[in-house]
C-alpha atoms as a PDB file:
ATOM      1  CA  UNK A   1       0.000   0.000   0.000  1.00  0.00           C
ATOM      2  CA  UNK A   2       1.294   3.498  -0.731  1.00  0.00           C
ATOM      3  CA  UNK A   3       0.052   6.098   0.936  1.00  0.00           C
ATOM      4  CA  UNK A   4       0.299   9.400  -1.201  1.00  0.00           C
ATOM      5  CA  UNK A   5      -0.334  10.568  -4.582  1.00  0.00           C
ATOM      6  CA  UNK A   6       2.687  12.354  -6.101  1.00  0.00           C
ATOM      7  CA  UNK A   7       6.099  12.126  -6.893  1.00  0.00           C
ATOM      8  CA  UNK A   8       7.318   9.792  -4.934  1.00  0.00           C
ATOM      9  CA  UNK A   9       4.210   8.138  -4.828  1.00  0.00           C
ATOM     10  CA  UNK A  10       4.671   6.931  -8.090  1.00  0.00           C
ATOM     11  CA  UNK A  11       8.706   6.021  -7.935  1.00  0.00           C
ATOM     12  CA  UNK A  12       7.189   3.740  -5.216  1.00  0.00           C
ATOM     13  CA  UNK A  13       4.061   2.198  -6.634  1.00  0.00           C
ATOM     14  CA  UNK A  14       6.506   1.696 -10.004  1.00  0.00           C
ATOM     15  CA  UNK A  15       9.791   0.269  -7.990  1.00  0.00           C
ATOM     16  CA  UNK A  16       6.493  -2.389  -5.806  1.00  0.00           C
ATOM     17  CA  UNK A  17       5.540  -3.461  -9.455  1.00  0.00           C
ATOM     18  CA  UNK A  18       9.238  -3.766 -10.705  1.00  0.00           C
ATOM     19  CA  UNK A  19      10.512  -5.996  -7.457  1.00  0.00           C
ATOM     20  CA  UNK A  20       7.323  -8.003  -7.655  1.00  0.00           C
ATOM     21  CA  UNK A  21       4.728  -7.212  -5.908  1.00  0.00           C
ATOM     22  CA  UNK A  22       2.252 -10.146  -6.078  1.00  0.00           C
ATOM     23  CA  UNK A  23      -1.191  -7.747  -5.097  1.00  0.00           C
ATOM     24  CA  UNK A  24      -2.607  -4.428  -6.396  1.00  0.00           C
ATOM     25  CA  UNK A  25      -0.921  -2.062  -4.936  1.00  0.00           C
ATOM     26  CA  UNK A  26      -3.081   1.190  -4.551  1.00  0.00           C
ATOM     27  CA  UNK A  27      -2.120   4.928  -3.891  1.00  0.00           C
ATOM     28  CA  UNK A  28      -4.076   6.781  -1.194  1.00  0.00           C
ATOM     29  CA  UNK A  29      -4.761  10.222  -2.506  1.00  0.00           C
ATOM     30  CA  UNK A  30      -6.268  11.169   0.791  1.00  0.00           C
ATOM     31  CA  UNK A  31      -5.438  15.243   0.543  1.00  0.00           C
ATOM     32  CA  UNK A  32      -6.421  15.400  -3.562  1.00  0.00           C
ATOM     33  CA  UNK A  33      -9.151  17.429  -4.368  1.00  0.00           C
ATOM     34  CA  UNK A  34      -9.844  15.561  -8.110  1.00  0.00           C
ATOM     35  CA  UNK A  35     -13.675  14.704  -7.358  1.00  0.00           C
ATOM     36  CA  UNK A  36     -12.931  12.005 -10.182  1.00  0.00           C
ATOM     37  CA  UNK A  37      -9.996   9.968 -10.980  1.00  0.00           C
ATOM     38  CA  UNK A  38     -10.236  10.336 -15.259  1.00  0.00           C
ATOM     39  CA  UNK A  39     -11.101  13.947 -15.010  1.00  0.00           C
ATOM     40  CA  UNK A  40      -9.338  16.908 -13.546  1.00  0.00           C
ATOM     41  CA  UNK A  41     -10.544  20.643 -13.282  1.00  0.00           C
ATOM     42  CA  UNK A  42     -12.282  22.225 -15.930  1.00  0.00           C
ATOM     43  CA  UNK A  43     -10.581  24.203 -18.891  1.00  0.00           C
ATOM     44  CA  UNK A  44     -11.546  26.047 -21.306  1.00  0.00           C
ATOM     45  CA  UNK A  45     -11.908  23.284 -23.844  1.00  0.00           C
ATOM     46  CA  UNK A  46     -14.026  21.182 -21.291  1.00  0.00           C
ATOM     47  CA  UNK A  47     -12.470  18.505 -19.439  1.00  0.00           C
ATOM     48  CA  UNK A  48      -8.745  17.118 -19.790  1.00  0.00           C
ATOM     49  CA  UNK A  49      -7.094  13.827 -18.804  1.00  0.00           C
ATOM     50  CA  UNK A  50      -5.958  13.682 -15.599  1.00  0.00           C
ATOM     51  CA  UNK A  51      -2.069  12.725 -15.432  1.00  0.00           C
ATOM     52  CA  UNK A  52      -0.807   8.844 -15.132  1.00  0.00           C
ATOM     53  CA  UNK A  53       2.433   8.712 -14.450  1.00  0.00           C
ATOM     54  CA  UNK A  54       4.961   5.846 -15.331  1.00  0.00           C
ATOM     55  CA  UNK A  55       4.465   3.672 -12.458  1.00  0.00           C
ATOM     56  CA  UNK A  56       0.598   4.205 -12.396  1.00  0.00           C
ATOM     57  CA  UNK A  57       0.853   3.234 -15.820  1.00  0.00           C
ATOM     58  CA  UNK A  58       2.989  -0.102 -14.720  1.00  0.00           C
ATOM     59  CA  UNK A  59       0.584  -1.076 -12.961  1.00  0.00           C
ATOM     60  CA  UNK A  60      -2.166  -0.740 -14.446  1.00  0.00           C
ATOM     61  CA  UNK A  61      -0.529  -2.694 -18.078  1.00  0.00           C
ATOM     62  CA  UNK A  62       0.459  -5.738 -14.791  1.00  0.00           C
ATOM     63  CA  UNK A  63      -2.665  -5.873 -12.915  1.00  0.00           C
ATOM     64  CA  UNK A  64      -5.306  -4.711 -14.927  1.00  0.00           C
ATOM     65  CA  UNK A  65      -6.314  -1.396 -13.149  1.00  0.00           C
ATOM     66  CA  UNK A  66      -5.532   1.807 -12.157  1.00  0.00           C
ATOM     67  CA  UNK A  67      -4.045   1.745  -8.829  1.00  0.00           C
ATOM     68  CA  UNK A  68      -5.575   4.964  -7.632  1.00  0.00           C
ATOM     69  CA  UNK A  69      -8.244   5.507  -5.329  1.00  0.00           C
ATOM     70  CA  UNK A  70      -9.281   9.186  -4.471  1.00  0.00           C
ATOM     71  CA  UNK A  71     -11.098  10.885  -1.391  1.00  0.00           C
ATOM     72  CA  UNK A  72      -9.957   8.041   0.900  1.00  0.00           C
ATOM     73  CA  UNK A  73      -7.471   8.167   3.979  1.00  0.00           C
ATOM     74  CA  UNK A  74      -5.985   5.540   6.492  1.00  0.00           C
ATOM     75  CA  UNK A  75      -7.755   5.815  10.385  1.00  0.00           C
ATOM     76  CA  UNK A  76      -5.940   2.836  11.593  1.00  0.00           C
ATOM     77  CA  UNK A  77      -2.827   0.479  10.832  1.00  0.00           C
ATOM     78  CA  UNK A  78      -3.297  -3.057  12.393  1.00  0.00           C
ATOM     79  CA  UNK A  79      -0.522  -4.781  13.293  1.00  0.00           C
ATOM     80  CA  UNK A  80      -0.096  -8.706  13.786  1.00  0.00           C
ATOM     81  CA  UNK A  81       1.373 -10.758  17.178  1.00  0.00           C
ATOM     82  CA  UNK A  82       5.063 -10.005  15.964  1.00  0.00           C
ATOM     83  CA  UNK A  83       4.358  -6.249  15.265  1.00  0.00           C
ATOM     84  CA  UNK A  84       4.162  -6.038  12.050  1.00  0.00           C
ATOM     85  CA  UNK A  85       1.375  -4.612   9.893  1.00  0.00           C
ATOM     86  CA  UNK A  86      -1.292  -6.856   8.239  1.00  0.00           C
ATOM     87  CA  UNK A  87      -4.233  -4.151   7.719  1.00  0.00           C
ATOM     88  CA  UNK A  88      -5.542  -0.774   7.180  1.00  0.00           C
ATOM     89  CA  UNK A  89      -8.313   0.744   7.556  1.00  0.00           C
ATOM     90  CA  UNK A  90      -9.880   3.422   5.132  1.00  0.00           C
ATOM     91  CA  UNK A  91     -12.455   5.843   4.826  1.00  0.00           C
ATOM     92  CA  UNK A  92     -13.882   7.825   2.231  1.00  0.00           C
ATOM     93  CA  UNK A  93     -14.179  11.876   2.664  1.00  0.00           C
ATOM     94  CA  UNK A  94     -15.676  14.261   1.447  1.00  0.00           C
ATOM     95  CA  UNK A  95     -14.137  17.954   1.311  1.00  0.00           C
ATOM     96  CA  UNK A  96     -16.107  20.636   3.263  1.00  0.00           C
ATOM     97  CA  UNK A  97     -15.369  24.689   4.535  1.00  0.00           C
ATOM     98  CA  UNK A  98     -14.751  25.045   8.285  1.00  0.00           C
ATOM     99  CA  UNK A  99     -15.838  27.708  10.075  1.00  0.00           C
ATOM    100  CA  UNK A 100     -13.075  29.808   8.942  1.00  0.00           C
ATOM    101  CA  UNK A 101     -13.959  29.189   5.222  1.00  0.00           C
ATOM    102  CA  UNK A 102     -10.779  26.610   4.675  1.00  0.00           C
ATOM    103  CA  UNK A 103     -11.584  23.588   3.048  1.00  0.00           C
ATOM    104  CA  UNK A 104     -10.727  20.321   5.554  1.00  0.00           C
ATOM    105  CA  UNK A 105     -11.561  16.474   4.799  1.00  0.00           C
ATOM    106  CA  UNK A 106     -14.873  15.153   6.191  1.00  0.00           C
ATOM    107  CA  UNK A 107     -15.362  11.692   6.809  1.00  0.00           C
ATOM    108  CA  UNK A 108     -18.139   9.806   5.284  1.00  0.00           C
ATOM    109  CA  UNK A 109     -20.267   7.734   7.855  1.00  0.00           C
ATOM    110  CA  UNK A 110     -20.813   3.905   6.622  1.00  0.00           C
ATOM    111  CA  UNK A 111     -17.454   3.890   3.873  1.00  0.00           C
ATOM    112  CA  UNK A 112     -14.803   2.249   6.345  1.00  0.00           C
ATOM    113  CA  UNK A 113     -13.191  -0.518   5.080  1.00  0.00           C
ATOM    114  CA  UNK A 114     -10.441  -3.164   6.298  1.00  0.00           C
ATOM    115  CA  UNK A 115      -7.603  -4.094   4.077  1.00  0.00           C
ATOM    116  CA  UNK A 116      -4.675  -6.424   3.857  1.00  0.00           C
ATOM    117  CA  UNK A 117      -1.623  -4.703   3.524  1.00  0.00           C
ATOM    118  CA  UNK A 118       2.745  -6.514   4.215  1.00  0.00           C
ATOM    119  CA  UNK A 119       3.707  -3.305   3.831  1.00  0.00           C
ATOM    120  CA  UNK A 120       2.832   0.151   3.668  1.00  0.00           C
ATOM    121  CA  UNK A 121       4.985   2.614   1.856  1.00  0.00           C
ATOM    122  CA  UNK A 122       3.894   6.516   3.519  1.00  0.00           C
ATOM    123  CA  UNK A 123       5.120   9.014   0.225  1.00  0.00           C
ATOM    124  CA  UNK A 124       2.838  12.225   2.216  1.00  0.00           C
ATOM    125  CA  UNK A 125       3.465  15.447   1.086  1.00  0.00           C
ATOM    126  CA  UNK A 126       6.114  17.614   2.955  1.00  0.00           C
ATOM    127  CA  UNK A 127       4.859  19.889   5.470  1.00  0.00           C
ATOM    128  CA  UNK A 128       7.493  21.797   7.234  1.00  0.00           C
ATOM    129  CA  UNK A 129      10.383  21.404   8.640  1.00  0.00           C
ATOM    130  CA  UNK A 130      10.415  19.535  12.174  1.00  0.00           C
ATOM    131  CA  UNK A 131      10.080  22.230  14.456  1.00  0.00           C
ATOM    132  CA  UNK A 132      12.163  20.511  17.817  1.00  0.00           C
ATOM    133  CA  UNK A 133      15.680  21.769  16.771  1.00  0.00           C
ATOM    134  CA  UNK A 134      14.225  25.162  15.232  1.00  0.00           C
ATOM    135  CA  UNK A 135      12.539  25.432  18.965  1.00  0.00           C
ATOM    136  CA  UNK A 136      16.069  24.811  20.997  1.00  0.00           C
ATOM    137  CA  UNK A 137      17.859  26.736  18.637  1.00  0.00           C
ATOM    138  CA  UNK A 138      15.571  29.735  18.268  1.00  0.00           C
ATOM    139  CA  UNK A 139      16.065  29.549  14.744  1.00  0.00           C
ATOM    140  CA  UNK A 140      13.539  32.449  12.603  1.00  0.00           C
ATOM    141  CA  UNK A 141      10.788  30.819  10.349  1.00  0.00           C
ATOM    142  CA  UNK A 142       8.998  32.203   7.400  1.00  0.00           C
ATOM    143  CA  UNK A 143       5.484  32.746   7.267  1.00  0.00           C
ATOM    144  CA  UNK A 144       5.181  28.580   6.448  1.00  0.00           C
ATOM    145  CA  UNK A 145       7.195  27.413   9.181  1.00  0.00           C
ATOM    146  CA  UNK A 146      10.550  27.123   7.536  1.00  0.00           C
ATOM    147  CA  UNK A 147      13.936  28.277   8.717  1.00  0.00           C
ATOM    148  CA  UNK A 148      14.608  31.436   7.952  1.00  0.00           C
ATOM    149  CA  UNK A 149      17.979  32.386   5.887  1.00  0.00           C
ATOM    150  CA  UNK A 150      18.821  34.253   3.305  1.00  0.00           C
ATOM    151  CA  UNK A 151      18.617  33.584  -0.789  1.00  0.00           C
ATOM    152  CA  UNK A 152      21.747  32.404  -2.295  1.00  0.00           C
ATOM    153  CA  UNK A 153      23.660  33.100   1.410  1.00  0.00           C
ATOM    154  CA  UNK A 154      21.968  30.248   3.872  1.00  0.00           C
ATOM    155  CA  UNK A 155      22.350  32.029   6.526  1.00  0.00           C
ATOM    156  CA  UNK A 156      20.066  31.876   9.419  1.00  0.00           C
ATOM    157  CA  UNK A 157      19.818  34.485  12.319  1.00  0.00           C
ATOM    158  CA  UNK A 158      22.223  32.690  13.993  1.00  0.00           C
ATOM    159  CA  UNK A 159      25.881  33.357  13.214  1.00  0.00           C
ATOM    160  CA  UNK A 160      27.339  30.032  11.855  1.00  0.00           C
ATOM    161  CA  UNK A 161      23.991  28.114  11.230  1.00  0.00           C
ATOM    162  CA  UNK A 162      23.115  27.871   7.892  1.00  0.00           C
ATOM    163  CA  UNK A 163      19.901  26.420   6.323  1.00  0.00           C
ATOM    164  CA  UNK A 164      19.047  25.429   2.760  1.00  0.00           C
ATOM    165  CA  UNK A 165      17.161  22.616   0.769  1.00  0.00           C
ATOM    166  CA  UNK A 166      13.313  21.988   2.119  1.00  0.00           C
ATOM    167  CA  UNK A 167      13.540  23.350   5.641  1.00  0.00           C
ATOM    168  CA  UNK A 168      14.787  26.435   3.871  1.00  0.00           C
ATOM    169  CA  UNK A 169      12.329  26.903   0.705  1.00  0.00           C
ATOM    170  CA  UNK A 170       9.670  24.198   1.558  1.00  0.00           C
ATOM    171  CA  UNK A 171       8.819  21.546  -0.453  1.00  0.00           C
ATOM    172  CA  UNK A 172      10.685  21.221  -3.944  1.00  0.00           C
ATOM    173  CA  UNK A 173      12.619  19.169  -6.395  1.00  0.00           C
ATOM    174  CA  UNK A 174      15.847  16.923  -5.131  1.00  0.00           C
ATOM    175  CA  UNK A 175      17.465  19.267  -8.175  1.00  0.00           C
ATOM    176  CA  UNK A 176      16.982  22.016  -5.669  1.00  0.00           C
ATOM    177  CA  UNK A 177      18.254  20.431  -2.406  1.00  0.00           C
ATOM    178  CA  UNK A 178      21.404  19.287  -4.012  1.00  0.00           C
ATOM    179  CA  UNK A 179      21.940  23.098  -5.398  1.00  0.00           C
ATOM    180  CA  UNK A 180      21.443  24.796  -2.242  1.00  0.00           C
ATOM    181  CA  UNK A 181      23.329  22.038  -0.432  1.00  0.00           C
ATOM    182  CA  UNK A 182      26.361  23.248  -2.327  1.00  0.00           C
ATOM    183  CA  UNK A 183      25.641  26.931  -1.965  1.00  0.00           C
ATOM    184  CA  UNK A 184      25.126  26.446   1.761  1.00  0.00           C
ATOM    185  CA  UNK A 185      28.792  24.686   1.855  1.00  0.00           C
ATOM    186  CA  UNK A 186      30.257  27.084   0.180  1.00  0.00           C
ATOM    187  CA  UNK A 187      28.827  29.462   2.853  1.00  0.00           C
ATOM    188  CA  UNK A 188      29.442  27.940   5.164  1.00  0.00           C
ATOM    189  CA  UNK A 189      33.193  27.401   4.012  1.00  0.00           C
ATOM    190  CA  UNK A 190      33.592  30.874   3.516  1.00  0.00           C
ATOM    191  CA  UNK A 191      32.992  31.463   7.184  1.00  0.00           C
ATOM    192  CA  UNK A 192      34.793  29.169   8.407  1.00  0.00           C
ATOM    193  CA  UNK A 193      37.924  29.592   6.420  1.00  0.00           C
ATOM    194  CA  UNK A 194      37.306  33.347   4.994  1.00  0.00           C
ATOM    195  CA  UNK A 195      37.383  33.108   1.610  1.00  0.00           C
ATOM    196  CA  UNK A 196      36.149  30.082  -0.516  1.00  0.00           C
ATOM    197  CA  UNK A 197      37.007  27.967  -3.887  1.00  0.00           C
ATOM    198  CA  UNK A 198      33.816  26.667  -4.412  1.00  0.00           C
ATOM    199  CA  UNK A 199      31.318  27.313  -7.249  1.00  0.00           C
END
């Protein structure tokens, strides 16, 4: 089972098929707001495909079927005598405004559902950095929770801490994280040593 409908979702529903996974695998799209699973949004020439990525496409040519299911998320894992997992279970939402006019996921009475699962794969959307060592540091965030530091320099408001990759610009591409991974060492070289040979 993978839990999670996007990138990675796919690299893992496509790497299950590949190593040989025996049963459908499926991929939770518990936060999507695609109210069907062939057609996304409206354009203006009516509707369009929805994308099917490589591995969704894998599966589907192996076992027959899309491996999708939509408006669903995981309550419960349930685990065996030895501790490890042997089901799930789901429910369908629905997606409703709050009192503050967001929209949040509403469960639908009567749709749980138990099912077998070895192994469960969680590919969830990133959604901050972890807070603990931002907390004991007293590192500044931005106004989405993520450390504070400035473009192309990595540095945080505290001298010789330097942030980059996710916890600096949120969610993005691995292309990304490597780039400001290097930027940050060259930073971070450059104070340490004064000057710095790196690109």
């Amino acid at each position: 089972m993978v839990i999670g409908g996007g990138d990675t979702g796919t690299d893992c529903v496509g790497s299950s098929i590949r190593l040989g996974c025996k049963a459908s695998s499926r991929s939770k799209f518990s936060r999507s707001r695609r109210w069907n699973a062939r057609l996304t949004t409206l354009g203006p020439n009516g509707p369009r495909p929805s994308k099917v990525d490589y591995g969704r496409e894998e599966a589907a040519a192996k076992q027959g079927a899309d491996p999708r299911t939509y408006l669903t998320t995981v309550k419960k894992f349930i685990g065996n005598a030895e501790g490890a997992v042997k089901e799930l279970v789901t429910v369908q939402i629905k997606w409703d405004k709050n009192e503050k006019g967001q929209f949040v996921p509403v469960e639908l009475p009567g749709t749980e559902k138990t099912i077998p699962a070895d192994l469960v794969l969680l590919a969830m959307g990133f959604v901050g950095p972890e807070q603990g060592i931002m907390d004991e540091l007293k590192l500044e965030r931005d106004a989405r929770t993520n450390i504070k530091a400035e473009h192309e320099k990595y540095t945080t408001n505290l001298k010789g801490i330097f942030a980059a990759g996710d916890c600096r610009r949120g969610q993005s591409l691995v292309v990304w994280a490597i780039n400001e991974g290097r930027g940050a060492a060259r930073e971070a070289d450059r104070f340490l040593m004064g000057s710095t040979d790196l690109p």
